[in-house]
PDB file of N, CA and C in Angstrom:
ATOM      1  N   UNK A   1      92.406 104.718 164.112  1.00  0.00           N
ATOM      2  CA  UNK A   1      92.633 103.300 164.232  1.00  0.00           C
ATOM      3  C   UNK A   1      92.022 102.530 163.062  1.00  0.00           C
ATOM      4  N   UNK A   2      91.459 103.075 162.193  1.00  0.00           N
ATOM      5  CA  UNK A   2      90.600 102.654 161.206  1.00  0.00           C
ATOM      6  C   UNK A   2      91.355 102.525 159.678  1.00  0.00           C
ATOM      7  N   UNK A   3      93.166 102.583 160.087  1.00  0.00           N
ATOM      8  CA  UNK A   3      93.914 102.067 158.573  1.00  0.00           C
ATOM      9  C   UNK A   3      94.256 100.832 158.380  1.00  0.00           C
ATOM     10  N   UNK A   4      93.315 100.236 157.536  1.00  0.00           N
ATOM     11  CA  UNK A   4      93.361  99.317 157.132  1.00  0.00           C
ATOM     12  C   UNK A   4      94.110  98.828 155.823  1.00  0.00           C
ATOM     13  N   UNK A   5      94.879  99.609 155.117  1.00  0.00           N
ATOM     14  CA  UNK A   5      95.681  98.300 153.795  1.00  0.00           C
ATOM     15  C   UNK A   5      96.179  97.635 154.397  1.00  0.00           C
ATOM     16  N   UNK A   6      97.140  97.748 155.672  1.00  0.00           N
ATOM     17  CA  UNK A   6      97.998  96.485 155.524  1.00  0.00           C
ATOM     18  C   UNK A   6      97.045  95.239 155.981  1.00  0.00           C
ATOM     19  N   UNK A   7      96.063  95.335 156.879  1.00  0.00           N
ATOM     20  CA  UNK A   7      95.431  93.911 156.542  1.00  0.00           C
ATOM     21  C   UNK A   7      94.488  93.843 155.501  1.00  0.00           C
ATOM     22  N   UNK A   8      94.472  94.563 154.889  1.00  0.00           N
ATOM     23  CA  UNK A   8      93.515  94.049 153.401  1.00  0.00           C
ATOM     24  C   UNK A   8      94.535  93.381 152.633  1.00  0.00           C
ATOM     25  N   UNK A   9      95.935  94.108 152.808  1.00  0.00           N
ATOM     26  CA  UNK A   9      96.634  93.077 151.885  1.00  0.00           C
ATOM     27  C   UNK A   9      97.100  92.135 152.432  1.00  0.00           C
ATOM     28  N   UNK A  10      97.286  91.368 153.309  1.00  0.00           N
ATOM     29  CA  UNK A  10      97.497  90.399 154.461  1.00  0.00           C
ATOM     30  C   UNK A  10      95.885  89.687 154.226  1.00  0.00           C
ATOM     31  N   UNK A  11      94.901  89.918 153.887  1.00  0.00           N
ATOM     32  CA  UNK A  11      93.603  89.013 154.015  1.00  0.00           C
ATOM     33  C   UNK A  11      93.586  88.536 152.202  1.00  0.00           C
ATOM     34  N   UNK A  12      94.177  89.577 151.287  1.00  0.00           N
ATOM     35  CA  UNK A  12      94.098  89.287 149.918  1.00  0.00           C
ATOM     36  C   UNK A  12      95.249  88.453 150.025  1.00  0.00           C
ATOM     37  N   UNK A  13      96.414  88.157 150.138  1.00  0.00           N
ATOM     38  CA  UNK A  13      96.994  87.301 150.400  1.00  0.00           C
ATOM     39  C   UNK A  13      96.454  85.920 150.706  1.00  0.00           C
ATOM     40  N   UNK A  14      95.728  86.179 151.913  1.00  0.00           N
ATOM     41  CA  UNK A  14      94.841  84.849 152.290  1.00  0.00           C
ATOM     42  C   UNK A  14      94.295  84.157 151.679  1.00  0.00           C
ATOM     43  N   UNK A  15      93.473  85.198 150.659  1.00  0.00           N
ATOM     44  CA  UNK A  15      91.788  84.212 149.963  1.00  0.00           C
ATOM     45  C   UNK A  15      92.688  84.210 148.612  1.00  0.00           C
ATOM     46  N   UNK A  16      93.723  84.494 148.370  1.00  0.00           N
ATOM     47  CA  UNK A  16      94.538  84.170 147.097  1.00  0.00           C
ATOM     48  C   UNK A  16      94.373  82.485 147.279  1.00  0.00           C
ATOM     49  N   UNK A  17      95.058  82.219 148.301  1.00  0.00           N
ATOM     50  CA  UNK A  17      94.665  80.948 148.551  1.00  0.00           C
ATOM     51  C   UNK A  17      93.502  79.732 149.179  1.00  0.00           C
ATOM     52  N   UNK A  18      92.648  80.484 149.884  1.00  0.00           N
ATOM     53  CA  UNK A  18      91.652  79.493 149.847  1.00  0.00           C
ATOM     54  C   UNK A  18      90.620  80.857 150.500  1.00  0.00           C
ATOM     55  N   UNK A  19      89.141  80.106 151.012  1.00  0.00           N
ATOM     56  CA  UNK A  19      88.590  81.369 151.876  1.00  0.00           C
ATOM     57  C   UNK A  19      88.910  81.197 153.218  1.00  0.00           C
ATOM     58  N   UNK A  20      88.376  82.265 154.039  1.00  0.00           N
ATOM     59  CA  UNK A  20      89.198  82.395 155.370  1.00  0.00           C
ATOM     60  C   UNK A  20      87.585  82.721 156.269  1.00  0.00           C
ATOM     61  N   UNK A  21      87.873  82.513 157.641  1.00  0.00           N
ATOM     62  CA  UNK A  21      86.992  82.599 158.495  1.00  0.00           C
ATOM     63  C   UNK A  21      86.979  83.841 159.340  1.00  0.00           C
ATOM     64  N   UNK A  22      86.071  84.347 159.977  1.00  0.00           N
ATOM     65  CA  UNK A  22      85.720  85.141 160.894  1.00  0.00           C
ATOM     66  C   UNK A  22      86.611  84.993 161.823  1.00  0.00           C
ATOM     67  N   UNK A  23      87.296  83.905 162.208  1.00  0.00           N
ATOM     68  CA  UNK A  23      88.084  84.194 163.382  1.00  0.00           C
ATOM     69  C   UNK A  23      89.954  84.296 162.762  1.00  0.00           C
ATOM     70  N   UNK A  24      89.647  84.057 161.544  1.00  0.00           N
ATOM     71  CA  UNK A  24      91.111  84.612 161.277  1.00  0.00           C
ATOM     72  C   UNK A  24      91.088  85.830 160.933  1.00  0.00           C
ATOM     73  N   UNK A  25      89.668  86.586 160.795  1.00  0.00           N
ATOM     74  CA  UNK A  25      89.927  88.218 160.800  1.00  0.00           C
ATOM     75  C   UNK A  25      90.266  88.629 161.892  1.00  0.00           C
ATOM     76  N   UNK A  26      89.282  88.287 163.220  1.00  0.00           N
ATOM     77  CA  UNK A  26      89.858  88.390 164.622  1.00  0.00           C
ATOM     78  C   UNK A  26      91.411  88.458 165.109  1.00  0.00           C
ATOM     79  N   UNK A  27      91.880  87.609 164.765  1.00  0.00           N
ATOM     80  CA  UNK A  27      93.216  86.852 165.149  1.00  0.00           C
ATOM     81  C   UNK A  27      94.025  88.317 164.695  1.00  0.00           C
ATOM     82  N   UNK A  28      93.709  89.243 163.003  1.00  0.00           N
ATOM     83  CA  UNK A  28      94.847  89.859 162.833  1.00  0.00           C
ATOM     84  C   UNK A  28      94.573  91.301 163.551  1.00  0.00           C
ATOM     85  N   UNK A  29      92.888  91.401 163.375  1.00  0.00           N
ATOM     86  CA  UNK A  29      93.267  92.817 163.846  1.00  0.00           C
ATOM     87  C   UNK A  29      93.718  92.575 165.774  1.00  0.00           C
ATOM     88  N   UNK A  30      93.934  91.708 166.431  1.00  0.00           N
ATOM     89  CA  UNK A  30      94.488  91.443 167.398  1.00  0.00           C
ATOM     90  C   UNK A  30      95.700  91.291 167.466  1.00  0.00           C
ATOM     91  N   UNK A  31      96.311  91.382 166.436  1.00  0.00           N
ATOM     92  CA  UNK A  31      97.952  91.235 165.818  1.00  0.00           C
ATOM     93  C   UNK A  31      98.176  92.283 165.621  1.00  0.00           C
ATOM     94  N   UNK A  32      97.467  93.409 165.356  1.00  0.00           N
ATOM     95  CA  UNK A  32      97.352  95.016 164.528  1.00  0.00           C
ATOM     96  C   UNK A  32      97.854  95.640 165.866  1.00  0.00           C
ATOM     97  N   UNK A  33      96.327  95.456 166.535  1.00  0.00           N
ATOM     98  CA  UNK A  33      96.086  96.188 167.333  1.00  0.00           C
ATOM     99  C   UNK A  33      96.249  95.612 168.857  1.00  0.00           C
ATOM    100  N   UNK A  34      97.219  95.237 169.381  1.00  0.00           N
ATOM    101  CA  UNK A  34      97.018  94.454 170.903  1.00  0.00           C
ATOM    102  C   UNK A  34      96.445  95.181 171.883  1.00  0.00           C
ATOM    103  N   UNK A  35      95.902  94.585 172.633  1.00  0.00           N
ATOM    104  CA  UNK A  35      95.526  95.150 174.197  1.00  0.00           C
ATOM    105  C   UNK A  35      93.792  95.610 174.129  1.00  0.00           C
ATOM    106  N   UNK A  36      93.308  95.150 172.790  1.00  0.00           N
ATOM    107  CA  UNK A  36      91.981  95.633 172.448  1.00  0.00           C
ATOM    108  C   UNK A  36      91.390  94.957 173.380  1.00  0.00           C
ATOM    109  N   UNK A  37      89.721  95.364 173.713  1.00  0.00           N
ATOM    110  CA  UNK A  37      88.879  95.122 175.209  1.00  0.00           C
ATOM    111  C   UNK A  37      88.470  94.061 173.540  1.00  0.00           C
ATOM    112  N   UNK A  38      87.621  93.256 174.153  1.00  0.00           N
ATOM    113  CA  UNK A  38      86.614  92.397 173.371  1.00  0.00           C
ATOM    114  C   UNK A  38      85.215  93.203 172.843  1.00  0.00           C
ATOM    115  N   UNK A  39      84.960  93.977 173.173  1.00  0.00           N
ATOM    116  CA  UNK A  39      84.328  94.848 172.661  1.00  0.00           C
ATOM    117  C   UNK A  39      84.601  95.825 171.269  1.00  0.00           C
ATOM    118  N   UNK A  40      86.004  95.837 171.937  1.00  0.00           N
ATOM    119  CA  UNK A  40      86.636  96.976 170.732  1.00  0.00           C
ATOM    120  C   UNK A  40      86.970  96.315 169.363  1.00  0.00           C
ATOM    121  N   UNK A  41      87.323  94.990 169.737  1.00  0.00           N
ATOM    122  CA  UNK A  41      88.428  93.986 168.927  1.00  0.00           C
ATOM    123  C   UNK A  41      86.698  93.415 167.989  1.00  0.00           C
ATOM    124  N   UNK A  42      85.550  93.255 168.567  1.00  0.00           N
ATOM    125  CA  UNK A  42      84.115  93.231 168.081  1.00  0.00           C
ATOM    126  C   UNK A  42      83.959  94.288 166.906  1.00  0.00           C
ATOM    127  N   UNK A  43      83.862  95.515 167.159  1.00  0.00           N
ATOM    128  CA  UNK A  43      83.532  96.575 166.890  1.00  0.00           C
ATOM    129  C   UNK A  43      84.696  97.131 165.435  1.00  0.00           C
ATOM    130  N   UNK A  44      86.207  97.038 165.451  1.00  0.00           N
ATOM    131  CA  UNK A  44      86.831  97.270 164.624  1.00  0.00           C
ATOM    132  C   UNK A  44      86.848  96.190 163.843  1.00  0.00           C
ATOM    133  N   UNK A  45      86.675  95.019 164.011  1.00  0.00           N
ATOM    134  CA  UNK A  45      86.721  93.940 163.274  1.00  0.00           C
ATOM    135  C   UNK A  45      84.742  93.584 162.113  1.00  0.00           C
ATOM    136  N   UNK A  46      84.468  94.155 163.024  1.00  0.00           N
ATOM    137  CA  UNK A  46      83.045  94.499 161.976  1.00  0.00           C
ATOM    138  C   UNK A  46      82.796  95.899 161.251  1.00  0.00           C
ATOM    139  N   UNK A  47      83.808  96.972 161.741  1.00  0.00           N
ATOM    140  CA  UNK A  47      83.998  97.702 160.950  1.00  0.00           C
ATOM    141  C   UNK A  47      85.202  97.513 159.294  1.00  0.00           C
ATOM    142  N   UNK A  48      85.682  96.517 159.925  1.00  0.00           N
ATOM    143  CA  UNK A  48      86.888  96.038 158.846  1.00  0.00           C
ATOM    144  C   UNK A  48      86.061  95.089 157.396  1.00  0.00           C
ATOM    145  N   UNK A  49      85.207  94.224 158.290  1.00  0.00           N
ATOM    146  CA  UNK A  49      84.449  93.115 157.590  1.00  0.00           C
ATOM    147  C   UNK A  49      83.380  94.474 156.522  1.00  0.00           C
ATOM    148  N   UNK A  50      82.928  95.402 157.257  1.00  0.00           N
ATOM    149  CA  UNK A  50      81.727  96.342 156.564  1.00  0.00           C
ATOM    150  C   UNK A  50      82.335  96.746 154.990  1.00  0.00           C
ATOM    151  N   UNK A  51      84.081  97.423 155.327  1.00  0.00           N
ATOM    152  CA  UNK A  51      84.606  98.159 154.270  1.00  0.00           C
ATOM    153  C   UNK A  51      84.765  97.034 153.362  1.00  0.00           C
ATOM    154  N   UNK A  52      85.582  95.589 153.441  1.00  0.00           N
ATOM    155  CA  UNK A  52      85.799  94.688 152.694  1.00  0.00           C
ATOM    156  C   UNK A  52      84.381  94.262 151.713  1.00  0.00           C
ATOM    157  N   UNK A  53      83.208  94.689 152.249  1.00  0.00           N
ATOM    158  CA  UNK A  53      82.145  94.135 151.632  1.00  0.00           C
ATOM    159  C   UNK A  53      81.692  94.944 150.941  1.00  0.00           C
ATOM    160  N   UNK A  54      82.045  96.348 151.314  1.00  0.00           N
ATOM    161  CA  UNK A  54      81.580  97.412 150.230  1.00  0.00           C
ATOM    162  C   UNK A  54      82.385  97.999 149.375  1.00  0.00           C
ATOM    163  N   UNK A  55      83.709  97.339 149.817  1.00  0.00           N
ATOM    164  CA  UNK A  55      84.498  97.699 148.392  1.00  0.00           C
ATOM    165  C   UNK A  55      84.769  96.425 147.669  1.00  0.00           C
ATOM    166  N   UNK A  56      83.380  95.644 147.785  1.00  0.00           N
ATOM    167  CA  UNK A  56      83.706  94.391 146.635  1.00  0.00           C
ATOM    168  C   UNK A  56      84.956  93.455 146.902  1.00  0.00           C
ATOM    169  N   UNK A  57      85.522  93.305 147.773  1.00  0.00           N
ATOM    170  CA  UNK A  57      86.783  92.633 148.241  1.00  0.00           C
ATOM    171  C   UNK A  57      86.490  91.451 148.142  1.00  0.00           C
ATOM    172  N   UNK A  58      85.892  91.215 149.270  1.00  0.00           N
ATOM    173  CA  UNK A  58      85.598  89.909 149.754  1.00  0.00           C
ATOM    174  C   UNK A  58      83.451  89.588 149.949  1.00  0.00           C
ATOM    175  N   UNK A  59      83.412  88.171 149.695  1.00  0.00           N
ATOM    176  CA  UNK A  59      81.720  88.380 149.783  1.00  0.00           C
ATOM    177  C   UNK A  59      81.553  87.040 151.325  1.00  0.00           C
ATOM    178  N   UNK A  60      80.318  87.154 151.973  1.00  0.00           N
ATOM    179  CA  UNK A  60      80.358  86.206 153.217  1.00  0.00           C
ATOM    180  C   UNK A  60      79.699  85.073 152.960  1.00  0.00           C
ATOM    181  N   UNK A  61      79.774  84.057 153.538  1.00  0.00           N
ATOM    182  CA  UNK A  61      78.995  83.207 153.030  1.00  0.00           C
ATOM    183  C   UNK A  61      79.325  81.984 153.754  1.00  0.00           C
ATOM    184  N   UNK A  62      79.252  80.923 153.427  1.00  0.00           N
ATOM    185  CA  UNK A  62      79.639  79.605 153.922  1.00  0.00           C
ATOM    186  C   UNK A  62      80.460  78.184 152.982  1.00  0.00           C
ATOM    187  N   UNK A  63      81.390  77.672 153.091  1.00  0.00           N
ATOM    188  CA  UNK A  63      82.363  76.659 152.218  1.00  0.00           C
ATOM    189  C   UNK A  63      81.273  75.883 152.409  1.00  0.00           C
ATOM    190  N   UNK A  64      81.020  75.224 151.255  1.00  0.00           N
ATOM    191  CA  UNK A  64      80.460  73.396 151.416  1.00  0.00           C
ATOM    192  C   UNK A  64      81.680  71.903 151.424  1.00  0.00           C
ATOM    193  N   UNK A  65      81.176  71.226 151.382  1.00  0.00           N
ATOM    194  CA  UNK A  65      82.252  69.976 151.272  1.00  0.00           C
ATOM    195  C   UNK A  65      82.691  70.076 150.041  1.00  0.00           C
ATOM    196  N   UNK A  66      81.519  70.185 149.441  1.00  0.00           N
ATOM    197  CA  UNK A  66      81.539  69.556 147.489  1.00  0.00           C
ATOM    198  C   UNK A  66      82.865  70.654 147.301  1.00  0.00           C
ATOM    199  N   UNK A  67      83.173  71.703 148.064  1.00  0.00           N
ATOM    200  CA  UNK A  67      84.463  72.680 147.573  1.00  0.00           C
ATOM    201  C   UNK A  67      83.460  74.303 147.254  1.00  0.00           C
ATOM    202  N   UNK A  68      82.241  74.326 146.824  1.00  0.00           N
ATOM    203  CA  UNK A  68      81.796  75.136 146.469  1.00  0.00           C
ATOM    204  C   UNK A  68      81.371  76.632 147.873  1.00  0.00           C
ATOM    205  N   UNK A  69      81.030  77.634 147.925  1.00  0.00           N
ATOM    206  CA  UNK A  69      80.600  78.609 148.281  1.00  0.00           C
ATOM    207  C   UNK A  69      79.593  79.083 148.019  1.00  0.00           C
ATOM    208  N   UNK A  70      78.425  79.162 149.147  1.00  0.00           N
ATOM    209  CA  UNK A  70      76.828  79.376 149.357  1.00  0.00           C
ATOM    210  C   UNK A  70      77.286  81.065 149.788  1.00  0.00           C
ATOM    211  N   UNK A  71      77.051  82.029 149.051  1.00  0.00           N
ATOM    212  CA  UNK A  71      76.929  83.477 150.020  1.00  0.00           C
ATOM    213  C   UNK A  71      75.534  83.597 150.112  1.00  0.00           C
ATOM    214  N   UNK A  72      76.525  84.264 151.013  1.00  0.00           N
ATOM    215  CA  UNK A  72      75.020  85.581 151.448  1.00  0.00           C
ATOM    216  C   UNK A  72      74.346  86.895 150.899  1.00  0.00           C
ATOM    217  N   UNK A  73      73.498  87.051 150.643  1.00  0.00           N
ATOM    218  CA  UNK A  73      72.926  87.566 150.018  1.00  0.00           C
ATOM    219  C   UNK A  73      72.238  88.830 150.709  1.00  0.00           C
ATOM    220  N   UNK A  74      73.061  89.918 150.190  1.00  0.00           N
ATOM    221  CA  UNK A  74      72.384  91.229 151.273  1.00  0.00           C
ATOM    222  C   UNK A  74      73.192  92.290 150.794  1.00  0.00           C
ATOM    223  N   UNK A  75      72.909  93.586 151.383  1.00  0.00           N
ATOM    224  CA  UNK A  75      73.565  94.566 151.446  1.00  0.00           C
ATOM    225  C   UNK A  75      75.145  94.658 152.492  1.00  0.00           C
ATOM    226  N   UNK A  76      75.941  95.399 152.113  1.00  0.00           N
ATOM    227  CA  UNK A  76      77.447  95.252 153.337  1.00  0.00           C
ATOM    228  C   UNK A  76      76.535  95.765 154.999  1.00  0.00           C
ATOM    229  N   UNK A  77      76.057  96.138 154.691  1.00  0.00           N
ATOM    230  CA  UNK A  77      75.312  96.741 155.831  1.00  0.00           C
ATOM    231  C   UNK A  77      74.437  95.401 156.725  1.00  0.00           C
ATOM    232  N   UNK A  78      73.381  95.579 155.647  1.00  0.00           N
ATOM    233  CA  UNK A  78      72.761  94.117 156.720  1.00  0.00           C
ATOM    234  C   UNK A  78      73.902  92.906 156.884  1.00  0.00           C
ATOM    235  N   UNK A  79      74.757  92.354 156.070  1.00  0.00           N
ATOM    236  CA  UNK A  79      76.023  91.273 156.009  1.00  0.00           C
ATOM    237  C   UNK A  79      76.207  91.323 157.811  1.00  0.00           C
ATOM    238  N   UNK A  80      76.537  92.632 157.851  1.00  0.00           N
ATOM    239  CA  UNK A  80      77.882  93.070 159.215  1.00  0.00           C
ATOM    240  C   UNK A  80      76.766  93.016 160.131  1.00  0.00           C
ATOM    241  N   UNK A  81      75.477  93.269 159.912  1.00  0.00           N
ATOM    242  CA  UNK A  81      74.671  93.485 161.197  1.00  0.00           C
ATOM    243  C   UNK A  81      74.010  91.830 161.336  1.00  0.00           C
ATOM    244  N   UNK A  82      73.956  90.956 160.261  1.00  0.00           N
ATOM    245  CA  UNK A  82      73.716  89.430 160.380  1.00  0.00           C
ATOM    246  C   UNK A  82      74.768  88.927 161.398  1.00  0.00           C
ATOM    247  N   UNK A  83      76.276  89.238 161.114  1.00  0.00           N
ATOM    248  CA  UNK A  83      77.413  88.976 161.529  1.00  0.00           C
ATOM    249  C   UNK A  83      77.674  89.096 163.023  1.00  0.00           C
ATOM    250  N   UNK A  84      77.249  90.874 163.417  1.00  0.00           N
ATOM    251  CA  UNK A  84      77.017  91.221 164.761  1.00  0.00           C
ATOM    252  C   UNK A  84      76.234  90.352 165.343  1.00  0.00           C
ATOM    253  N   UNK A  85      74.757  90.211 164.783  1.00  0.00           N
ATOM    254  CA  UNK A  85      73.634  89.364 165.504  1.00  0.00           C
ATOM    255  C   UNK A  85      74.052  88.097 166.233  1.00  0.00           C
ATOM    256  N   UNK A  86      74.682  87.374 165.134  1.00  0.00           N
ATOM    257  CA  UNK A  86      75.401  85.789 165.660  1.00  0.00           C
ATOM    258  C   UNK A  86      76.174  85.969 166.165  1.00  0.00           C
ATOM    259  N   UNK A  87      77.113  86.834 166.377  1.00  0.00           N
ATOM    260  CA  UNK A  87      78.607  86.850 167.429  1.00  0.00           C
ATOM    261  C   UNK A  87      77.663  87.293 168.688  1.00  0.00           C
ATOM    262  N   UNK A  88      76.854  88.447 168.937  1.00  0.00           N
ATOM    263  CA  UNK A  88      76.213  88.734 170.239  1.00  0.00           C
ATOM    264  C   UNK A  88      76.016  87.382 170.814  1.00  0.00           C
ATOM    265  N   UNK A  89      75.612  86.415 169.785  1.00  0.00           N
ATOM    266  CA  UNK A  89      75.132  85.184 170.907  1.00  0.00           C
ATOM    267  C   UNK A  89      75.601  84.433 171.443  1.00  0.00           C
ATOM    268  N   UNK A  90      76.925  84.461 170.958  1.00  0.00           N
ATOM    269  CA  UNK A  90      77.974  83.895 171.502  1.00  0.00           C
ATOM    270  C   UNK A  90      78.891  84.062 172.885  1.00  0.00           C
ATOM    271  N   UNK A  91      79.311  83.124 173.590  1.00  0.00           N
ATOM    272  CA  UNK A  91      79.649  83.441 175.205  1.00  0.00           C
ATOM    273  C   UNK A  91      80.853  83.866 174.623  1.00  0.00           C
ATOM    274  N   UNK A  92      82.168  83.825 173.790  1.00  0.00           N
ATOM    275  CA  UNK A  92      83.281  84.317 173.960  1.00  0.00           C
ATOM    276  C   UNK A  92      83.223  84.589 172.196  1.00  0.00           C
ATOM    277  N   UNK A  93      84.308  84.917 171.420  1.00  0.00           N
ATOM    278  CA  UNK A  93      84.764  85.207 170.308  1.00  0.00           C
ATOM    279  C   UNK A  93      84.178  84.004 168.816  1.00  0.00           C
ATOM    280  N   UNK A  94      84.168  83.764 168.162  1.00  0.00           N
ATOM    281  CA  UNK A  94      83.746  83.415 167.384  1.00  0.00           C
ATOM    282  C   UNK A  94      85.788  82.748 167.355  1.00  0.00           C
ATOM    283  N   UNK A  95      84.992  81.086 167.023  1.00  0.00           N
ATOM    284  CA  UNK A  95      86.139  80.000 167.355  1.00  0.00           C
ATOM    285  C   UNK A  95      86.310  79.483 165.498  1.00  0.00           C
ATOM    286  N   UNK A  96      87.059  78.765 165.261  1.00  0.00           N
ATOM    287  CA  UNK A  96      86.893  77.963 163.815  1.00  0.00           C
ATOM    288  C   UNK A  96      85.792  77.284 163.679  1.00  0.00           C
ATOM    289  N   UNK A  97      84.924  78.093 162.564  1.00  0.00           N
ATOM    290  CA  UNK A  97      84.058  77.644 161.724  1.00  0.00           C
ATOM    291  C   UNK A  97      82.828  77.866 162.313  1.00  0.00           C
ATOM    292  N   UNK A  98      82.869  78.867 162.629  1.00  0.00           N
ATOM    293  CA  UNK A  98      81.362  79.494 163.560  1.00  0.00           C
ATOM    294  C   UNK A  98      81.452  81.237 162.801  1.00  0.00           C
ATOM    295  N   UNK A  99      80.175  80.893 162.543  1.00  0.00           N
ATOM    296  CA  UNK A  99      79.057  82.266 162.283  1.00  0.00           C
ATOM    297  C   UNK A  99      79.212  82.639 160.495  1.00  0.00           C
ATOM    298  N   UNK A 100      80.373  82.731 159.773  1.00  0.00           N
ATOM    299  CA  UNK A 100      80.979  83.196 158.470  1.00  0.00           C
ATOM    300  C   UNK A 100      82.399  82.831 157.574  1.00  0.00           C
ATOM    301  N   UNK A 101      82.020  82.471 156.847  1.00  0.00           N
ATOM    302  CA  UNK A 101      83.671  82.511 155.876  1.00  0.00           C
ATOM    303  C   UNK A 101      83.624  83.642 154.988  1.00  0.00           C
ATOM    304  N   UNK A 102      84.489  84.306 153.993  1.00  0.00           N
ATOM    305  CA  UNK A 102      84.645  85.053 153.314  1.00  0.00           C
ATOM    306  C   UNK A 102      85.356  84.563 152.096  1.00  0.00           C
ATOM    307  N   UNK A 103      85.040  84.458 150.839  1.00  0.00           N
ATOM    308  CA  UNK A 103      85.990  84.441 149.907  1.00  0.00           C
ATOM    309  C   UNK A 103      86.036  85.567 149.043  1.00  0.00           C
ATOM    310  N   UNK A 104      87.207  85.776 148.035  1.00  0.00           N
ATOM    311  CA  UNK A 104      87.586  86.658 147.380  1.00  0.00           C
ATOM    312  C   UNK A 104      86.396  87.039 146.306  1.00  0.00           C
ATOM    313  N   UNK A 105      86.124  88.325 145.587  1.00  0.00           N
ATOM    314  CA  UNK A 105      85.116  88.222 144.769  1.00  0.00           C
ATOM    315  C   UNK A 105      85.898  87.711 143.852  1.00  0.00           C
ATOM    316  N   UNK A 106      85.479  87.841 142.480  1.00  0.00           N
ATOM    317  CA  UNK A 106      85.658  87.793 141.213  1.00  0.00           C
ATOM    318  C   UNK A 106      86.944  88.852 140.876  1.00  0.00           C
ATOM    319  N   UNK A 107      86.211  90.154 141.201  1.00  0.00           N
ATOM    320  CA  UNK A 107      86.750  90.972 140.579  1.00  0.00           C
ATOM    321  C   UNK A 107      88.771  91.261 141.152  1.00  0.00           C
ATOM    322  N   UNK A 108      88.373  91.291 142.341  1.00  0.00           N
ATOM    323  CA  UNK A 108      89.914  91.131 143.382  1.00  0.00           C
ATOM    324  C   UNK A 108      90.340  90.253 142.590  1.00  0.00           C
ATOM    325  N   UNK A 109      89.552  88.770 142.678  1.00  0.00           N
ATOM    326  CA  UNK A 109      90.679  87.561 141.812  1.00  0.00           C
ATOM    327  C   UNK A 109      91.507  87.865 140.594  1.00  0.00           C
ATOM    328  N   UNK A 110      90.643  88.650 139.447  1.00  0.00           N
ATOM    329  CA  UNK A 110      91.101  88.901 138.728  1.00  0.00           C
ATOM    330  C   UNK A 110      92.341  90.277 138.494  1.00  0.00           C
ATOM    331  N   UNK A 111      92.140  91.066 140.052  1.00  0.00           N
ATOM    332  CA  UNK A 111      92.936  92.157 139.420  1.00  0.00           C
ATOM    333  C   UNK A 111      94.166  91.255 140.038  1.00  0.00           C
ATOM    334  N   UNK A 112      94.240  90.359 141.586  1.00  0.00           N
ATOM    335  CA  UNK A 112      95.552  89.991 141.788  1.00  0.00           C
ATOM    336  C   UNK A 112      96.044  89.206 140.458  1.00  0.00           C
ATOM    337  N   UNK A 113      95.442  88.934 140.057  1.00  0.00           N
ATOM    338  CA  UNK A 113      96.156  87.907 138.736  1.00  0.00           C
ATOM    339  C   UNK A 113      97.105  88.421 137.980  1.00  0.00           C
ATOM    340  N   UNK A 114      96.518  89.316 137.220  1.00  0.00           N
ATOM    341  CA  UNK A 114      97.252  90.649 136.892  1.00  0.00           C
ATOM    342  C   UNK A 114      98.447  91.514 137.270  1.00  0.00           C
ATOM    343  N   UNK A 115      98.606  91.447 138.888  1.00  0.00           N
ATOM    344  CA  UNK A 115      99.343  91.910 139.588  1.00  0.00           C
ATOM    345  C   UNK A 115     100.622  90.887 139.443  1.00  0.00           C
ATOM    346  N   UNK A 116     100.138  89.917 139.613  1.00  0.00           N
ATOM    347  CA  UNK A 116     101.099  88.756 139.234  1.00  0.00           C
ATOM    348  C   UNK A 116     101.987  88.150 138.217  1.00  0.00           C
ATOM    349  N   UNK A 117     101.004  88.498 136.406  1.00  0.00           N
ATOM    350  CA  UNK A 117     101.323  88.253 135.340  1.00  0.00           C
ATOM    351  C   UNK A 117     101.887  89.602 134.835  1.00  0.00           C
TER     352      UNK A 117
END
């Protein structure tokens, strides 16, 4: 259950255009995968967030007004277990604009560019 391109390219798609939230990762692997317990849909979706962070994809962090991006600063490992921590505390799923955003790194930006030109 753990093949992930087609939503890596479905999330690079995304942050092509702006950054995206924790609950629009939710939303797809629930699109992927239907009928997941909330546990499971927890669990593959922080396994999804782990790989994106350690293959340099995407980094976590938070949008400001000014337009800019505050990350976070850590290993993919501690990231996903910060991530876990704040969703545990939560009574249901992580809603818009609670716990994380994600934007594209650098390096993704530059290879889609490429892909493009």
């Amino acid at each position: 259950m753990n093949d992930y391109a087609d939503l890596e390219k479905k999330i690079l798609q995304l942050l092509s255009e702006d950054c995206i939230g924790l609950w629009e990762i939710i939303r797809l692997i629930k699109k992927k995968y239907p009928g997941l317990s909330p546990k499971d849909t927890k669990e593959i979706t922080l396994q999804f967030i782990f790989q994106m962070l350690s293959q340099n994809i995407f980094y976590a962090g938070i949008p400001q007004k000014d337009g800019s991006f505050v990350f976070w600063v850590g290993k993919p490992d501690e990231l996903t277990k910060k991530i876990k921590e704040s969703w545990d505390t939560l009574d249901s799923e992580p809603n818009i604009g609670e716990i994380v955003w994600f934007d594209i790194t650098n390096v993704k930006r530059d290879e889609l560019k490429q892909r493009i030109n």
